[in-house]
C-alpha atoms as a PDB file:
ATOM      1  CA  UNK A   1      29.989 109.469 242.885  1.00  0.00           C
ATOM      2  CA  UNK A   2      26.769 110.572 241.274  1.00  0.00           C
ATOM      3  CA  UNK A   3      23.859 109.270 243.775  1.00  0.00           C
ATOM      4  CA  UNK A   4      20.849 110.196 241.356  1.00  0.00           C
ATOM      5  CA  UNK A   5      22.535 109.039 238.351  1.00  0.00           C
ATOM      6  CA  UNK A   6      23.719 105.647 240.049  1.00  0.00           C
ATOM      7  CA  UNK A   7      20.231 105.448 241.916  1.00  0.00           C
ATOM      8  CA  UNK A   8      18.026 105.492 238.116  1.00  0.00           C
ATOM      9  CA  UNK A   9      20.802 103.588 236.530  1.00  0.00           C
ATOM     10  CA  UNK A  10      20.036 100.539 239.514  1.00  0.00           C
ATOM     11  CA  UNK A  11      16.534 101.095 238.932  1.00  0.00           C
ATOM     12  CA  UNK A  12      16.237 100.794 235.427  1.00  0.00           C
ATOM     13  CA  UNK A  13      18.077  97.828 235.292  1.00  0.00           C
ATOM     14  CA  UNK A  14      16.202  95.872 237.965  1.00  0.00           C
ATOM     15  CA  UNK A  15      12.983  96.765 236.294  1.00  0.00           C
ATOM     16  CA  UNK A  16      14.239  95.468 233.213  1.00  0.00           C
ATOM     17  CA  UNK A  17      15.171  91.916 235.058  1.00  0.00           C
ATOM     18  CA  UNK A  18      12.339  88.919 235.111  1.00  0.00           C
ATOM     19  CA  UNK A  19      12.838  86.369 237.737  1.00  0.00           C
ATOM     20  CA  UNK A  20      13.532  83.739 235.026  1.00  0.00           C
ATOM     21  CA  UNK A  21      16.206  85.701 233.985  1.00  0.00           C
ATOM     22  CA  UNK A  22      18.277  85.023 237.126  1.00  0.00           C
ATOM     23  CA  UNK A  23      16.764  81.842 237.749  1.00  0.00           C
ATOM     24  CA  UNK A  24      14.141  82.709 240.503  1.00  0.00           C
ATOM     25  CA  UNK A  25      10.534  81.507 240.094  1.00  0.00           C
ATOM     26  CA  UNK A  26       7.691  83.754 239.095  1.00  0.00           C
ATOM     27  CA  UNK A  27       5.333  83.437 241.587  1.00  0.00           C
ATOM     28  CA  UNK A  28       2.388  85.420 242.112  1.00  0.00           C
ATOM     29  CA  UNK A  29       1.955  88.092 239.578  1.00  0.00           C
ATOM     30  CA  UNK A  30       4.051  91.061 240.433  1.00  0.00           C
ATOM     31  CA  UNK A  31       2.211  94.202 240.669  1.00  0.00           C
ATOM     32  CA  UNK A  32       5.396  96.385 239.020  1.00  0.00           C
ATOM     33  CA  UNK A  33       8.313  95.658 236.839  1.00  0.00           C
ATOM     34  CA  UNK A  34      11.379  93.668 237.163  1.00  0.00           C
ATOM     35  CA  UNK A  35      12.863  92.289 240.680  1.00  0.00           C
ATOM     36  CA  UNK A  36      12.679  93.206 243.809  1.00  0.00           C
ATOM     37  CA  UNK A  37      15.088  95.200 245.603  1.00  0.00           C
ATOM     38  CA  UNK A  38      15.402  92.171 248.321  1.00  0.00           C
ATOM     39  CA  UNK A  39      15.685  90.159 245.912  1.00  0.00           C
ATOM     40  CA  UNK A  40      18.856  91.645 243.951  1.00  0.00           C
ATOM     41  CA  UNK A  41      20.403  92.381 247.052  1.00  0.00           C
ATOM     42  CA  UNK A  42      20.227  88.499 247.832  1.00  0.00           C
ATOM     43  CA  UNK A  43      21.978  87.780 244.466  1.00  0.00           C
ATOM     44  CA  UNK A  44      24.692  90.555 245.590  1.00  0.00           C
ATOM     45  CA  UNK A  45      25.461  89.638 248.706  1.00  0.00           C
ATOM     46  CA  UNK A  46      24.265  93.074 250.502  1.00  0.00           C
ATOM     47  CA  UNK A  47      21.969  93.681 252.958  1.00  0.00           C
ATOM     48  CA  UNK A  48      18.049  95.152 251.109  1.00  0.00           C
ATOM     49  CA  UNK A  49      18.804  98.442 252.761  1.00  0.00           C
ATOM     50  CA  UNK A  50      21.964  99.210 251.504  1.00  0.00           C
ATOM     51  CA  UNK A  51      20.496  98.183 248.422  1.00  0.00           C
ATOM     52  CA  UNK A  52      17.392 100.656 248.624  1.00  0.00           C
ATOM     53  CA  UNK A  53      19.581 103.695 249.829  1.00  0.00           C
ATOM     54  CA  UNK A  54      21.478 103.254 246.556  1.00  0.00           C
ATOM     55  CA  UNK A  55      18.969 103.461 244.331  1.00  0.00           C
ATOM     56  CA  UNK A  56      17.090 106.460 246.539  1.00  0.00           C
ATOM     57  CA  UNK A  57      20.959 108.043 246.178  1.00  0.00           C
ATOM     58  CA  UNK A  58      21.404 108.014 249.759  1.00  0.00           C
ATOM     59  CA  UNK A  59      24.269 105.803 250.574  1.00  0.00           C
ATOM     60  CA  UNK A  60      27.753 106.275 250.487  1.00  0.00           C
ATOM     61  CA  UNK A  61      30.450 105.232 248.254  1.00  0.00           C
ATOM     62  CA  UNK A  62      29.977 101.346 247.364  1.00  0.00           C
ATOM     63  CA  UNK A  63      33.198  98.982 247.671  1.00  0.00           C
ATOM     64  CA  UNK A  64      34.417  97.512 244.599  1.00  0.00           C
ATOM     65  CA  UNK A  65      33.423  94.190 245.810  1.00  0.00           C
ATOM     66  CA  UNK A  66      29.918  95.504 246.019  1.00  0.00           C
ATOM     67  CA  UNK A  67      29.384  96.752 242.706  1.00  0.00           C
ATOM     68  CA  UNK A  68      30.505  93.851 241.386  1.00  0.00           C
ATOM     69  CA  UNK A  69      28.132  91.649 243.222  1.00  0.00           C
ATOM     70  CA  UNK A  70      25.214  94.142 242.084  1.00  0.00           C
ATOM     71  CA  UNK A  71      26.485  93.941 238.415  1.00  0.00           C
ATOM     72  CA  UNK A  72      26.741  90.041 238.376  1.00  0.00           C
ATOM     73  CA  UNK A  73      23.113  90.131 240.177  1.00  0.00           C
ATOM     74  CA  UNK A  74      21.739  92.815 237.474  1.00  0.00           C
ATOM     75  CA  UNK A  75      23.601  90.684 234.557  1.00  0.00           C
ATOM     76  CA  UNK A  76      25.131  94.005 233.625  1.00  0.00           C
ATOM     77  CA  UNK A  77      26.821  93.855 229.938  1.00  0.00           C
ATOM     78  CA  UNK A  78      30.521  95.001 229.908  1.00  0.00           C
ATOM     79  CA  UNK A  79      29.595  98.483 228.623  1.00  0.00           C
ATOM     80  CA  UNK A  80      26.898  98.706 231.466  1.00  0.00           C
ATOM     81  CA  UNK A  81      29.298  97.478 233.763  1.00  0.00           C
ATOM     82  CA  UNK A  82      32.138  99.803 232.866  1.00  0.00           C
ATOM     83  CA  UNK A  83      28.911 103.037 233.573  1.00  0.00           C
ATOM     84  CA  UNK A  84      28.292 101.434 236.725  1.00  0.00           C
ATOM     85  CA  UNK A  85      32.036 101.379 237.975  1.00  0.00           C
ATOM     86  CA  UNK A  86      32.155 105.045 237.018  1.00  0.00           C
ATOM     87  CA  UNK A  87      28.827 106.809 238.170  1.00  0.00           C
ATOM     88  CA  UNK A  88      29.775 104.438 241.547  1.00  0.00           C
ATOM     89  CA  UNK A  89      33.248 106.363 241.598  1.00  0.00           C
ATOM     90  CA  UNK A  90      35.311 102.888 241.697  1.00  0.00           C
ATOM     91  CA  UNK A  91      36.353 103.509 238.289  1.00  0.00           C
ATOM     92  CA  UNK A  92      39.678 106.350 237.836  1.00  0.00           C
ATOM     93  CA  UNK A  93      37.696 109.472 236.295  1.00  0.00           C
ATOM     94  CA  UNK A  94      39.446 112.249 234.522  1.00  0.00           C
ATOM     95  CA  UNK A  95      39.793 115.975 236.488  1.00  0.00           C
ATOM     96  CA  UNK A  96      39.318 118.788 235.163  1.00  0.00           C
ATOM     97  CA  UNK A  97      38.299 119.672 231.754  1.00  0.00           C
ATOM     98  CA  UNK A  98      38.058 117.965 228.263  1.00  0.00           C
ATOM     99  CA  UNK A  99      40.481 118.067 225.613  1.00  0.00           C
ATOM    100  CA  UNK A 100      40.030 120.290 222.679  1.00  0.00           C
ATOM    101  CA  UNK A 101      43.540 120.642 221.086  1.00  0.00           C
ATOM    102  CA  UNK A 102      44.153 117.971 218.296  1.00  0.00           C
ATOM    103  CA  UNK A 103      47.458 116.622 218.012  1.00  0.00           C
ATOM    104  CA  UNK A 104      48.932 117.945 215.157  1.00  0.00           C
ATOM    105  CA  UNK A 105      49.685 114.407 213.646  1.00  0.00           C
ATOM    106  CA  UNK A 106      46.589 113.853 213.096  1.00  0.00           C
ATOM    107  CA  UNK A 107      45.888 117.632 211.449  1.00  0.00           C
ATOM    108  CA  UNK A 108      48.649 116.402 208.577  1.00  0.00           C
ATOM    109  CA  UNK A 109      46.378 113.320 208.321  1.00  0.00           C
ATOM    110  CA  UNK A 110      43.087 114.620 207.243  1.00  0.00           C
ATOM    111  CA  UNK A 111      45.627 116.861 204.933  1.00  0.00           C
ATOM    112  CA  UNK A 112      46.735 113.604 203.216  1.00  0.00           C
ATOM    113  CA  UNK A 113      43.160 112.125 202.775  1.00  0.00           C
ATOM    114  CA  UNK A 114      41.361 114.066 199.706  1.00  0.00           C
ATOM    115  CA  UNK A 115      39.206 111.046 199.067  1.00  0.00           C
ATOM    116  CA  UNK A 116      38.174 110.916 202.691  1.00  0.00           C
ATOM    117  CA  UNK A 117      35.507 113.392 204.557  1.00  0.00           C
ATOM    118  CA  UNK A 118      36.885 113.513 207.922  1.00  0.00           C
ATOM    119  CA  UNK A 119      36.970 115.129 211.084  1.00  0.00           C
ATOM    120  CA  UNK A 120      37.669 115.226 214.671  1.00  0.00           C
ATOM    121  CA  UNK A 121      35.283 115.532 217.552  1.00  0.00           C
ATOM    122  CA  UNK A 122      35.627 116.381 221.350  1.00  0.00           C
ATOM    123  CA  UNK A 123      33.902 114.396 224.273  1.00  0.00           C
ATOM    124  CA  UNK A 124      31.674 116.582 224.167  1.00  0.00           C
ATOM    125  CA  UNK A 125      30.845 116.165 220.325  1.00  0.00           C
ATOM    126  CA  UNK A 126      32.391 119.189 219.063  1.00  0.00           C
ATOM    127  CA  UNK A 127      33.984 119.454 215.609  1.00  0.00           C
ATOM    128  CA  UNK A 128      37.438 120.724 216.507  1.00  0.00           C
ATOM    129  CA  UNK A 129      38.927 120.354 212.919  1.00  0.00           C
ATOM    130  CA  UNK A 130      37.649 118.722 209.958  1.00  0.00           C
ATOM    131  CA  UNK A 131      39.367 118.596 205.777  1.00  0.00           C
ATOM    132  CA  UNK A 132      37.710 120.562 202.965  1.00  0.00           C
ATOM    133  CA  UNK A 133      35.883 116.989 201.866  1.00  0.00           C
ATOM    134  CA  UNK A 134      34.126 116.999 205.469  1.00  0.00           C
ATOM    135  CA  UNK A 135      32.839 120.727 205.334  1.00  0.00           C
ATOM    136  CA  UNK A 136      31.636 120.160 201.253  1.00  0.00           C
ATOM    137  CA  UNK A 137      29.836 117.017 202.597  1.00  0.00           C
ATOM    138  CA  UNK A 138      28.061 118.465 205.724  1.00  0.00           C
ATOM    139  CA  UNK A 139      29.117 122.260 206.486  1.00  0.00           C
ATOM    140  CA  UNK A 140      31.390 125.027 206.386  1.00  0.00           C
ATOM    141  CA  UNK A 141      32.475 124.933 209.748  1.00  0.00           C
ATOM    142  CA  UNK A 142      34.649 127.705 209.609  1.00  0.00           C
ATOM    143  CA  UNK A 143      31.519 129.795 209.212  1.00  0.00           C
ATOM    144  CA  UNK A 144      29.557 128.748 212.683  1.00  0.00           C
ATOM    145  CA  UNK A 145      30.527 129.758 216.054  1.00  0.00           C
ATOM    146  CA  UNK A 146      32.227 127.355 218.571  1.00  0.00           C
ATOM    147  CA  UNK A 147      28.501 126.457 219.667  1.00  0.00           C
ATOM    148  CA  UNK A 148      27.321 125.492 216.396  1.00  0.00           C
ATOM    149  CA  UNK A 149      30.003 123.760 215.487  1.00  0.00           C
ATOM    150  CA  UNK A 150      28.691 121.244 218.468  1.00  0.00           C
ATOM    151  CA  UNK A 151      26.959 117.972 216.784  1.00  0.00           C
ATOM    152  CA  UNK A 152      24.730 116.967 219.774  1.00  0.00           C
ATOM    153  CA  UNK A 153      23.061 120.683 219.836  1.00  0.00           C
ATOM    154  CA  UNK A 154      22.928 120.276 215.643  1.00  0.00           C
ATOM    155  CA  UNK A 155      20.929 117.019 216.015  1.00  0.00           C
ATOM    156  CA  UNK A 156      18.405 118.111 218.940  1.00  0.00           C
ATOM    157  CA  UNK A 157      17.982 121.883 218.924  1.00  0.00           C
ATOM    158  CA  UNK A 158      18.322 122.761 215.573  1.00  0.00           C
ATOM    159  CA  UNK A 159      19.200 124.935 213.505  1.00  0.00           C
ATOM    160  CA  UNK A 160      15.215 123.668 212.635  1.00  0.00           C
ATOM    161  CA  UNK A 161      13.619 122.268 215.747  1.00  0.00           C
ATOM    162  CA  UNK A 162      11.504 120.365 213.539  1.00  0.00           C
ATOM    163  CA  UNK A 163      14.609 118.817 211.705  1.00  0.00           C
ATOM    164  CA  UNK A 164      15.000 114.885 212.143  1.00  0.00           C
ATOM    165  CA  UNK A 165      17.745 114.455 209.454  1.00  0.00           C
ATOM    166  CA  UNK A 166      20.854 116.623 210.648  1.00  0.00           C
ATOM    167  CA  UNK A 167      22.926 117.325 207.536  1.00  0.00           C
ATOM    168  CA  UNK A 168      19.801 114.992 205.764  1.00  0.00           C
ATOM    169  CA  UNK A 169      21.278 111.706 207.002  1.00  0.00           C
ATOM    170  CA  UNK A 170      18.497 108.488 206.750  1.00  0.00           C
ATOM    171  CA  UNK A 171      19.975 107.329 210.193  1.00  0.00           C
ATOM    172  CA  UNK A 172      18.859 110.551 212.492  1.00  0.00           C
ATOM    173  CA  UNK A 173      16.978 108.702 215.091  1.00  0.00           C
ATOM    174  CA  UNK A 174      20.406 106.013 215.544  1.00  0.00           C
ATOM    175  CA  UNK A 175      22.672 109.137 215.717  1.00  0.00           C
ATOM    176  CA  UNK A 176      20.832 110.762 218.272  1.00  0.00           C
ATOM    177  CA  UNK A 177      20.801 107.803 220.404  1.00  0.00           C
ATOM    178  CA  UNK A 178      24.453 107.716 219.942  1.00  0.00           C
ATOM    179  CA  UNK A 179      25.086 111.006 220.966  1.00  0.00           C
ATOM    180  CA  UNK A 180      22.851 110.330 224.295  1.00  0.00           C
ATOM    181  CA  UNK A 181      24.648 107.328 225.293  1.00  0.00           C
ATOM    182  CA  UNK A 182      27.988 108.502 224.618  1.00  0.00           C
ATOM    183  CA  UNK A 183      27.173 112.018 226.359  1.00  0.00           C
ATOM    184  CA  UNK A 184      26.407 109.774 229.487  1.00  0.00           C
ATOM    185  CA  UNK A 185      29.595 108.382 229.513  1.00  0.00           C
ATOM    186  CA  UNK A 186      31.351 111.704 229.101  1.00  0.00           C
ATOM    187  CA  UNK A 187      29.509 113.198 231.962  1.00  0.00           C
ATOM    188  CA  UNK A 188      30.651 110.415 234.007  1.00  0.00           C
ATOM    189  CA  UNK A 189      34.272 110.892 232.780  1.00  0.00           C
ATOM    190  CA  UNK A 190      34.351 114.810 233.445  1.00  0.00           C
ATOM    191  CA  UNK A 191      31.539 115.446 236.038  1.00  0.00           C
ATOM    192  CA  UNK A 192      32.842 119.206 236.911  1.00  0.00           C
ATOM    193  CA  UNK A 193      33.632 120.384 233.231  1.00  0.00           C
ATOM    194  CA  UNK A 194      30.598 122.792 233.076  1.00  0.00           C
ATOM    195  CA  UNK A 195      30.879 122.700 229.225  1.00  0.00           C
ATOM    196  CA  UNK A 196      29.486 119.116 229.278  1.00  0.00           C
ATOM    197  CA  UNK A 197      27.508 120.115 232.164  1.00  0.00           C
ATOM    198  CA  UNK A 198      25.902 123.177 230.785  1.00  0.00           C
ATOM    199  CA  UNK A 199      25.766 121.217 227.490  1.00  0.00           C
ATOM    200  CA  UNK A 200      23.554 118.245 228.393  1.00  0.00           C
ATOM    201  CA  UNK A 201      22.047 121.016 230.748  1.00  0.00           C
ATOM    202  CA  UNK A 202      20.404 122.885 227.134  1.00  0.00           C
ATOM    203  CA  UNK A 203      19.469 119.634 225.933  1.00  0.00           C
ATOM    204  CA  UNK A 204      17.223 118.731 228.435  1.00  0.00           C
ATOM    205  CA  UNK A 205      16.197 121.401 228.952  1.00  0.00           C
ATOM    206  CA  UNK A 206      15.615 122.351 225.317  1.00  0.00           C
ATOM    207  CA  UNK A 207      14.644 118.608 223.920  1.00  0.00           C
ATOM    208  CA  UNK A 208      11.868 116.211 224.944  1.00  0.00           C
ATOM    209  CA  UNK A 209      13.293 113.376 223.354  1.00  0.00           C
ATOM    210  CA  UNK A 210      17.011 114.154 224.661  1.00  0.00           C
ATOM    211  CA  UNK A 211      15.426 114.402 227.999  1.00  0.00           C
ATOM    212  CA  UNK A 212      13.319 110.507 227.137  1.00  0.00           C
ATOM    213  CA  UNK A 213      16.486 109.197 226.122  1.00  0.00           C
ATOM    214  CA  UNK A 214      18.656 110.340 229.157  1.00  0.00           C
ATOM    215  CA  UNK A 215      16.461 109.229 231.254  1.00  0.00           C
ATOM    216  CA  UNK A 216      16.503 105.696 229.871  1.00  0.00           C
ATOM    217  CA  UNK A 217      20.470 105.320 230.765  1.00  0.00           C
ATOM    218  CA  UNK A 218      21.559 103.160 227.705  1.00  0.00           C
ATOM    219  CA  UNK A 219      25.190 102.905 227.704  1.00  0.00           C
ATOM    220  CA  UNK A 220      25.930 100.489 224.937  1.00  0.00           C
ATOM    221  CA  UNK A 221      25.095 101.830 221.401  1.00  0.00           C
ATOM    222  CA  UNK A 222      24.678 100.144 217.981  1.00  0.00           C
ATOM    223  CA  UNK A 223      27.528 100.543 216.180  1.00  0.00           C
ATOM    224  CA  UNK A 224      26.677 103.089 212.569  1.00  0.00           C
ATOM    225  CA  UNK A 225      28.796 101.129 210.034  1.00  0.00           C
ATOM    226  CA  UNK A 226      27.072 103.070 206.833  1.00  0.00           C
ATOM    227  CA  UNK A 227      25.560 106.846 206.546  1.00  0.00           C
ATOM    228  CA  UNK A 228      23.250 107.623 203.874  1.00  0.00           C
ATOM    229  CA  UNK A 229      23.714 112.005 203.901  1.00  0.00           C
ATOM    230  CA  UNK A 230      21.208 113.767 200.992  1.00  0.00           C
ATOM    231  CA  UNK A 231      23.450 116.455 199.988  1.00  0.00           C
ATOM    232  CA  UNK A 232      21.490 118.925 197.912  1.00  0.00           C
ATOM    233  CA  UNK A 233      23.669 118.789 195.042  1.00  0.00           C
ATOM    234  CA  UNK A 234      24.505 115.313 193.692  1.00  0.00           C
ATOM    235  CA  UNK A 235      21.450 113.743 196.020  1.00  0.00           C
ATOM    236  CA  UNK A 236      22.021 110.781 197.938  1.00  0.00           C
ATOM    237  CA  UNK A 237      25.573 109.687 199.051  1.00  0.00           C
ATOM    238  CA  UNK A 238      26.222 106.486 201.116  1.00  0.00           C
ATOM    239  CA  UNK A 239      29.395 106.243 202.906  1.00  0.00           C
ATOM    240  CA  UNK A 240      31.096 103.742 205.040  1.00  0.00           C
ATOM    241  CA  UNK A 241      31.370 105.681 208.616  1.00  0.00           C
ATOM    242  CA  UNK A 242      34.977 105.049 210.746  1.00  0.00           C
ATOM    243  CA  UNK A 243      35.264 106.404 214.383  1.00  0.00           C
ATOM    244  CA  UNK A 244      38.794 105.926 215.671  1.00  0.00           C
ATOM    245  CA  UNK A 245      39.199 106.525 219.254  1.00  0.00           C
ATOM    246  CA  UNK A 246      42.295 108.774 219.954  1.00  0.00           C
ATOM    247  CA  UNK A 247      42.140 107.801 223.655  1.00  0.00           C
ATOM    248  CA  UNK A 248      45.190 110.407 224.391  1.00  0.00           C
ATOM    249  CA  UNK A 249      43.164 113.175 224.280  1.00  0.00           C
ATOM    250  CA  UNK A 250      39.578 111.799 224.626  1.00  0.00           C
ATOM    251  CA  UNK A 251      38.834 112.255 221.311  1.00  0.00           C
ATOM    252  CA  UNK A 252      37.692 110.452 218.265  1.00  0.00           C
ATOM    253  CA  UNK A 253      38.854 111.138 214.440  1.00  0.00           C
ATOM    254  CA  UNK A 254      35.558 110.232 212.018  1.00  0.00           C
ATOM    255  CA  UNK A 255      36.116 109.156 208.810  1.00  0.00           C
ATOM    256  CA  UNK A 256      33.846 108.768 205.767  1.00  0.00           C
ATOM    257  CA  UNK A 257      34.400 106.702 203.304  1.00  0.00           C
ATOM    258  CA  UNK A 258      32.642 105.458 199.351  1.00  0.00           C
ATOM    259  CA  UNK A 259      34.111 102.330 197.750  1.00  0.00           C
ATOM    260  CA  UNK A 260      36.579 102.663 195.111  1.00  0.00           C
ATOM    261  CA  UNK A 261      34.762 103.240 191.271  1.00  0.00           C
ATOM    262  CA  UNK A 262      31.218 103.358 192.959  1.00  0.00           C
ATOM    263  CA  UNK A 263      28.319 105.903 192.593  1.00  0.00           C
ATOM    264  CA  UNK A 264      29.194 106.907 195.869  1.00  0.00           C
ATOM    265  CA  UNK A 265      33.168 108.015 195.313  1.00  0.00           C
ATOM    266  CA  UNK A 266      32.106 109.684 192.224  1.00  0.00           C
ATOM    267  CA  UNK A 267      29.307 111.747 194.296  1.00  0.00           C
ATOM    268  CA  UNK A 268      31.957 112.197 196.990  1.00  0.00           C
ATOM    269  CA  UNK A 269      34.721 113.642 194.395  1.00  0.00           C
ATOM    270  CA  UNK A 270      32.353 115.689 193.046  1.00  0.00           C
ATOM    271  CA  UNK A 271      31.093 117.379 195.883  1.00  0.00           C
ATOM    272  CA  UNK A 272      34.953 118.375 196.602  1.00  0.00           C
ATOM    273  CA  UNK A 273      35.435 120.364 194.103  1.00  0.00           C
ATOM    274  CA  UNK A 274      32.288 122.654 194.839  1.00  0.00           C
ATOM    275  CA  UNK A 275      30.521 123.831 198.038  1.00  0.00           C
ATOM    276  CA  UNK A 276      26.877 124.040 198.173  1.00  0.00           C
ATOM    277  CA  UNK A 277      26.630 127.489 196.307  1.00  0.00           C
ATOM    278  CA  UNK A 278      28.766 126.301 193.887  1.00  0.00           C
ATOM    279  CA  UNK A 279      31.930 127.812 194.136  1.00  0.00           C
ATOM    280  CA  UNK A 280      35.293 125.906 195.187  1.00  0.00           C
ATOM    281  CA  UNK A 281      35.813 125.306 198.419  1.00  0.00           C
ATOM    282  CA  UNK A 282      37.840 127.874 200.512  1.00  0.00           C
ATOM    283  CA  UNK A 283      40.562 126.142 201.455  1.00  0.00           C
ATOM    284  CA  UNK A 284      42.551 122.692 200.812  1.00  0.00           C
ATOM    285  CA  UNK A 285      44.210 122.627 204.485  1.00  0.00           C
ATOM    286  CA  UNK A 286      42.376 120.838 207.407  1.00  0.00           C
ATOM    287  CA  UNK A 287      40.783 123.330 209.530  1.00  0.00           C
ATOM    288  CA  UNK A 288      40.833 123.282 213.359  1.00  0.00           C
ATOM    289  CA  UNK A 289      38.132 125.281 215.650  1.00  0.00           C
ATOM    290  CA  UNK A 290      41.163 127.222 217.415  1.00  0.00           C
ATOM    291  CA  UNK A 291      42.382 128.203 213.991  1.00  0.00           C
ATOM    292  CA  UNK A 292      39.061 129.579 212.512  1.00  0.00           C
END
């Protein structure tokens, strides 16, 4: 159980609540935000000071029954609900740490898409292997060290702090919002993995607006259907943007995609057969972290 975590992730959500939302009356004019702490602990079923020690982090463990009565009385969504259950510890949590070794099934797929930039990344958004199409599109992997090859660090700490477009794509404020509300979900899934520890460690430490976004606790992110990357070579190149969960290993295989015959699968072909110095790319095998 995470105390501080679970105690801002109560608060924010009360503060968010109006009293018509949960069909009290407003009364007076409240002097701060949201419900009252007696007040959700009515709708719960709890007593108010169990209810305050959880959000100051000071209780123990809640039952099962009680977070559910707190996420029926903070009309939790199913994605905020599913948080809840695990920063609360009454959801199973993986031990130890996460998984970085793809399955090699899934290796001899990106080998047998040439049409299709794609890649695999950790928990803890790290490329782990990726198909020449993916590297010619974004980067050479094989070139960066382990910690470079992480996309969370590549879309708040660099390699140009003043960078808002990682790899020049329109949608860089959506993708870092992704990357926060996933990242909160992995820390809840491996909470003594200091890789993900030391990781969202550097990016609050190293990032305002990481640290802004953490601290807001969304758990529920827009889903990126398109990605519109300006690749300095043919310009810009919309694709259609797949993220398949390969729950096995807690891992997700991203795949990007152009419509048959359009301006986009032409750009996309064309950027396959030469890197961004214009040479052929190095190799026509899917690469994997371990491997280069």
């Amino acid at each position: 159980m995470d105390n501080q975590a679970l105690g801002t992730f109560l608060r924010s959500r009360r503060e968010r609540l109006r009293p018509e939302d949960v069909g009290l009356a407003s009364g007076p004019r409240r002097r701060t935000p949201g419900l009252r702490r007696e007040e959700i602990a009515v709708l719960a079923h709890i007593s108010t000071e169990y209810y305050i020690r959880l959000e100051q982090g000071r209780a123990a463990r809640p039952s099962i029954e009680v977070v559910t009565g707190i996420t029926e009385a903070l009309r939790l969504t199913d994605s905020e609900a599913d948080h809840f259950h695990l920063l609360a510890g009454t959801a199973p949590t993986r031990t130890g740490l996460h998984r970085r070794d793809v399955r090699p099934s899934i290796l001899a797929l990106l080998e047998r898409l040439p049409d299709t930039a794609g890649f695999v990344l950790s928990a803890a958004f790290e490329v782990l292997a990726w198909n020449p199409l993916a590297a010619a599109l974004m980067e050479d992997f094989a070139l960066l060290a382990p910690a470079d090859r992480n996309l969370a660090r590549r879309a708040f700490l660099g390699p140009e702090p003043t960078d808002r477009k990682p790899y020049g794509i329109a949608e860089g404020n959506e993708f870092r919002h992704q990357v926060v509300m996933e990242l909160t979900s992995t820390l809840a899934r491996y909470p003594s993995d200091p890789d993900v520890t030391g990781l969202i460690r550097d990016l609050r430490d190293g990032s305002t607006e990481f640290a802004r976004l953490w601290d807001r606790q969304d758990v529920h992110p827009a889903p990126m259907l398109t990605k519109t990357f300006h690749h300095p070579s043919v310009g810009d190149i919309t694709v259609d943007c797949d993220s398949l969960a390969l729950t096995d290993r807690d891992q997700h295989l991203v795949l990007y995609t152009a419509a048959p015959g359009s301006r986009d699968a032409d750009a996309l072909a064309l950027i396959g057969m030469i890197d961004r110095d214009g040479r052929a790319p190095s190799s026509d095998r899917p690469t994997t972290a371990g491997s280069a």
